[in-house]
N, C-alpha and C. Protein backbone atom coordinates (compact mmCIF):
# COMPACT_ATOMS: atom_id res chain seq x y z
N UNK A 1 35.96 11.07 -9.02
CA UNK A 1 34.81 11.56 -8.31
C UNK A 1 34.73 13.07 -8.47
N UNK A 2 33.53 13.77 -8.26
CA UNK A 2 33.04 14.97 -8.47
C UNK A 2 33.77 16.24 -7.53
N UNK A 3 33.18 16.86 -6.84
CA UNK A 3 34.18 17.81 -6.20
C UNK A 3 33.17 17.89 -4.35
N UNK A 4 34.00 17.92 -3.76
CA UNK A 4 34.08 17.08 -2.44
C UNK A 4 34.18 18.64 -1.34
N UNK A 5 33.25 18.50 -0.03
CA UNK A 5 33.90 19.49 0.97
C UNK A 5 33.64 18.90 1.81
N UNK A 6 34.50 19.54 2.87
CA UNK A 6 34.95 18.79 4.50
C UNK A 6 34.14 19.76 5.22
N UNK A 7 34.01 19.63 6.58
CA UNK A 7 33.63 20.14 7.97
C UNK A 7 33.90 19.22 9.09
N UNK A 8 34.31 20.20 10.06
CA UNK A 8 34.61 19.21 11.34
C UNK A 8 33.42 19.70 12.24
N UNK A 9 32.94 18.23 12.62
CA UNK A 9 31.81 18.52 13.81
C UNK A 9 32.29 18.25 15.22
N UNK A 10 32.33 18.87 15.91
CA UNK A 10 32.72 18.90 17.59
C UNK A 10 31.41 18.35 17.84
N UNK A 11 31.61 17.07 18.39
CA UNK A 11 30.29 16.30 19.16
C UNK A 11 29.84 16.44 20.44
N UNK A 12 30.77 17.19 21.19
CA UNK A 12 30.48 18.24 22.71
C UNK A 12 30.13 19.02 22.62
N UNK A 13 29.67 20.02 21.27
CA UNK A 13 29.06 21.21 21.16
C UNK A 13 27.41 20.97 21.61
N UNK A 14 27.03 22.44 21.40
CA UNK A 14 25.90 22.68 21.83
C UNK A 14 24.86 22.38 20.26
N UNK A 15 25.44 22.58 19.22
CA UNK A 15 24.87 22.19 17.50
C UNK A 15 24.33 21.39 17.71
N UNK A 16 23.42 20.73 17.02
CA UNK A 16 22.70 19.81 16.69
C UNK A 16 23.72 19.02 15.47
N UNK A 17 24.09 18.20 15.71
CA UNK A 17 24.65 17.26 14.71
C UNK A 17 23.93 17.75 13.10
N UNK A 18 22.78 17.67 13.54
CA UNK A 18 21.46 17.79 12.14
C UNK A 18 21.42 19.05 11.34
N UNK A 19 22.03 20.11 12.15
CA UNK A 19 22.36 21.52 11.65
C UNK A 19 23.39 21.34 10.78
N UNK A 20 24.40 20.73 11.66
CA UNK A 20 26.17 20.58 10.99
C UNK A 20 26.25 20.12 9.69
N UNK A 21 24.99 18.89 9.75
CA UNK A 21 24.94 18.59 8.40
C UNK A 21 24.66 19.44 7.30
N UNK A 22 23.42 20.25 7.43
CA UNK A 22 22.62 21.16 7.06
C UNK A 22 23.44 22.13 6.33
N UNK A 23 24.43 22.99 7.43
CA UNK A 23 25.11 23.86 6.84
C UNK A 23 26.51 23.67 6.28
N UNK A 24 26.81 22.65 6.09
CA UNK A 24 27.75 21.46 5.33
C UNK A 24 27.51 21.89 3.71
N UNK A 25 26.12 20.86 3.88
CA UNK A 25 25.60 21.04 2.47
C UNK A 25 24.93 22.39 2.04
N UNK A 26 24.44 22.87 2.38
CA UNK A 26 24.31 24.15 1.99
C UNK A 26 25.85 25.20 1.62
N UNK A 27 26.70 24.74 2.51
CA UNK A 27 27.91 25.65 2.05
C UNK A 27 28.66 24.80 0.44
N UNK A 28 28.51 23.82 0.62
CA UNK A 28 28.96 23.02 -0.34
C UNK A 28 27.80 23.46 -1.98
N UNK A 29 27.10 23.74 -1.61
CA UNK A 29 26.29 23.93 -2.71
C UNK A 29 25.97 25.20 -2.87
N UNK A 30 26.61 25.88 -1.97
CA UNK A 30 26.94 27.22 -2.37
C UNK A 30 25.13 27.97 -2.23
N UNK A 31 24.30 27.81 -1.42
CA UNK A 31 23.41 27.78 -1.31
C UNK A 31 22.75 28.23 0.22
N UNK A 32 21.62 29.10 0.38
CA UNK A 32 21.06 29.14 2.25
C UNK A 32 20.52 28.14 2.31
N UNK A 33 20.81 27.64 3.98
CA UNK A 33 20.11 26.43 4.94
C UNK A 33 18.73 26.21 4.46
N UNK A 34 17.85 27.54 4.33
CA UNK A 34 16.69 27.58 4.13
C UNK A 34 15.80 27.01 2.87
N UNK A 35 16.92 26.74 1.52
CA UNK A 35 16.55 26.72 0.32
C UNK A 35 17.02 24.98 -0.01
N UNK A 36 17.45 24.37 1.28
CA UNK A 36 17.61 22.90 1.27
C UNK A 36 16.45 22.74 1.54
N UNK A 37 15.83 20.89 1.04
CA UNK A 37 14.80 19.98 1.35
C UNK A 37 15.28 19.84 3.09
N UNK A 38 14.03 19.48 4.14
CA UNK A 38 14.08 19.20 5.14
C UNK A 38 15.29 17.57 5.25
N UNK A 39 16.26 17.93 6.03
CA UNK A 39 16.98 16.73 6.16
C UNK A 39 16.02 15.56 6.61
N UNK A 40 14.88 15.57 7.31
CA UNK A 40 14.53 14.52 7.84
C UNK A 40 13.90 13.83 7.06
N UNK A 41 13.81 14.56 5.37
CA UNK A 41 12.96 13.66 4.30
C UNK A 41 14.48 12.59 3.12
N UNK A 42 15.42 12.98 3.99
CA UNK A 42 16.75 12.14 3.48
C UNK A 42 16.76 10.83 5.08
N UNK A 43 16.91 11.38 6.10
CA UNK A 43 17.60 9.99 6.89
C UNK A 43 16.51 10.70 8.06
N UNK A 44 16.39 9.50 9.60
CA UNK A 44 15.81 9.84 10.80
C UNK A 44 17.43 11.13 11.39
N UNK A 45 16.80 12.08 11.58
CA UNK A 45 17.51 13.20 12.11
C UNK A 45 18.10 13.21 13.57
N UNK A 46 16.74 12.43 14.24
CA UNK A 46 17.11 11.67 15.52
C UNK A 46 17.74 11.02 15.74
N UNK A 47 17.70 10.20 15.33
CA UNK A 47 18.58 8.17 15.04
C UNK A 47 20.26 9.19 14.38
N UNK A 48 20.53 9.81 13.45
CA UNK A 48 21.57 10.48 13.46
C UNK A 48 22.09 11.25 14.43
N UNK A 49 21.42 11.91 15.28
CA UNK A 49 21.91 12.67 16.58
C UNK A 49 22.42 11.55 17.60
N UNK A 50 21.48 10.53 18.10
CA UNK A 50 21.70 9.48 18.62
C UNK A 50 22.67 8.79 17.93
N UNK A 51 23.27 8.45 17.46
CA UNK A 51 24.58 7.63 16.60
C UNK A 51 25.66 8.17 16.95
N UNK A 52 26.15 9.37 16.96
CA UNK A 52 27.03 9.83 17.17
C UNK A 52 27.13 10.72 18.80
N UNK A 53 25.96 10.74 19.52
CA UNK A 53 25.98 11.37 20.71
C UNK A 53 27.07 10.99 21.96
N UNK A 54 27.39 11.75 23.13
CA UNK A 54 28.78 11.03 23.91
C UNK A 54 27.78 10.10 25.11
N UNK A 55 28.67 9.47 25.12
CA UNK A 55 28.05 8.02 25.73
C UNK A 55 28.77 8.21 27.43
N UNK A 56 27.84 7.27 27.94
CA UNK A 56 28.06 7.46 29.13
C UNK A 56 30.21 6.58 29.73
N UNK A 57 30.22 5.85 28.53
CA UNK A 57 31.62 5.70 29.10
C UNK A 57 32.75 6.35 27.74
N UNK A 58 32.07 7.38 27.02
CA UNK A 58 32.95 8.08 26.05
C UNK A 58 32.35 8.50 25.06
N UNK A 59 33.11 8.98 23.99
CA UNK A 59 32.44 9.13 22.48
C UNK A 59 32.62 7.57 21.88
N UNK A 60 31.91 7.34 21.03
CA UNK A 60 31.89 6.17 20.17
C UNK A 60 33.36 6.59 19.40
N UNK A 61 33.89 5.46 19.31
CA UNK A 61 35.58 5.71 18.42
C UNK A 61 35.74 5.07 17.10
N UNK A 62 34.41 4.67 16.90
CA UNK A 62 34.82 4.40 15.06
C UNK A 62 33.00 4.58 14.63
N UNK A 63 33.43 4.38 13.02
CA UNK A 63 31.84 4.52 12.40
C UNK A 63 31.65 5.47 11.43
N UNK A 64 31.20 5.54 11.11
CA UNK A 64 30.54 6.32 10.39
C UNK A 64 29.11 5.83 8.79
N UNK A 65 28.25 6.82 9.08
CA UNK A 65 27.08 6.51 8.11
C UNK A 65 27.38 7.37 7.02
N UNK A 66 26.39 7.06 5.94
CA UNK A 66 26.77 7.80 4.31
C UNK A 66 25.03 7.56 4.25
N UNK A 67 24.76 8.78 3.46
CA UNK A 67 23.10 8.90 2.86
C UNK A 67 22.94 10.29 1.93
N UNK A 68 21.99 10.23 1.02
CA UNK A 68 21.91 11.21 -0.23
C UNK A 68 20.99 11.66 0.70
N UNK A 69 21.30 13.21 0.49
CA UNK A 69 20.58 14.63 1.21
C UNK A 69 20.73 15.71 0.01
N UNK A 70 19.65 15.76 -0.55
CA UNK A 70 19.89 17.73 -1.36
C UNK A 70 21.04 17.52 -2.59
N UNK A 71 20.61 16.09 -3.17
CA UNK A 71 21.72 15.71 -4.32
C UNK A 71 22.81 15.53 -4.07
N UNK A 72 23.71 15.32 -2.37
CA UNK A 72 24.81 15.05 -2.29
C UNK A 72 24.72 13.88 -1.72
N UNK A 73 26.13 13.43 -1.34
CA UNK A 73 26.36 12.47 -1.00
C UNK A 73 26.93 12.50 0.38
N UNK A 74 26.50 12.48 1.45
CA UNK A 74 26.98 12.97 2.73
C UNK A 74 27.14 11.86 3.63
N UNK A 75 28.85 12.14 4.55
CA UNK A 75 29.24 11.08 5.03
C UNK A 75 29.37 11.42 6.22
N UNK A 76 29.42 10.85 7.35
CA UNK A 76 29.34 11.54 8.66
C UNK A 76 30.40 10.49 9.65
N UNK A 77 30.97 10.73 9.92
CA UNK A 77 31.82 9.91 11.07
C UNK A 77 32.30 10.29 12.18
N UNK A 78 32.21 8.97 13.02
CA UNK A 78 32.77 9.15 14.41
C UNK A 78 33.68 10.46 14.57
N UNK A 79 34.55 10.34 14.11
CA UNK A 79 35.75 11.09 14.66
C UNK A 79 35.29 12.90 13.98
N UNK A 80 34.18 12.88 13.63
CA UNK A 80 33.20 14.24 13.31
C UNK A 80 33.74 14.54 11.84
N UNK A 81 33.86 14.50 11.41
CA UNK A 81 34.17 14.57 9.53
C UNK A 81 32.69 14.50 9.18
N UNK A 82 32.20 15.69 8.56
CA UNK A 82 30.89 15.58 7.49
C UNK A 82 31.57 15.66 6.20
N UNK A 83 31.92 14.79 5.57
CA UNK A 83 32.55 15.27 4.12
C UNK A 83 30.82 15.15 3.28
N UNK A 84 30.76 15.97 2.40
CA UNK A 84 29.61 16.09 1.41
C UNK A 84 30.33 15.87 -0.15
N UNK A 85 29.92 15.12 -1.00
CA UNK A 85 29.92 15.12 -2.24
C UNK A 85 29.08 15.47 -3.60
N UNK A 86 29.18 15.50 -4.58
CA UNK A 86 28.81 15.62 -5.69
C UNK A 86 27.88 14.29 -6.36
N UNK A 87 26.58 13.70 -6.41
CA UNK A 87 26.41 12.57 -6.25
C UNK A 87 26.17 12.09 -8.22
């Protein structure tokens, strides 16, 4: 496989999950936030915030989704790992 970067997302922060992604891939591509396609024309931005949001009896403890954003390959999981790839 191609060449791969990590980020850890704290899901108690004040971020928007949708940012984390954002500046994930943008750091990964070596690139500004600004000069990415709108994430919401890759996956619902909402429905991703909601997936991983803390629940009224905890955080969700497993999971994670995968979807092409800005030519990568971006994986997002429970336990907050955005790994981005090379697609």
């Amino acid at each position: 496989m191609g060449d791969c970067y990590s980020a850890q997302y704290d899901r108690l922060d004040d971020e928007p999950l949708s940012v984390a992604v954002a500046d994930a891939v943008a750091t990964f591509r070596d690139t500004s936030i600004t000069d990415l396609e709108p994430l919401h024309y890759s996956i619902n931005a909402d429905a991703l915030e909601r997936l991983f949001e803390p629940r009224a009896n905890g955080l969700r403890p497993g999971g994670s989704v995968a979807f092409e954003y800005s030519d990568c390959l971006v994986t997002v999981t429970a336990n907050g790992e955005i790994r981005v790839e090379s697609v």
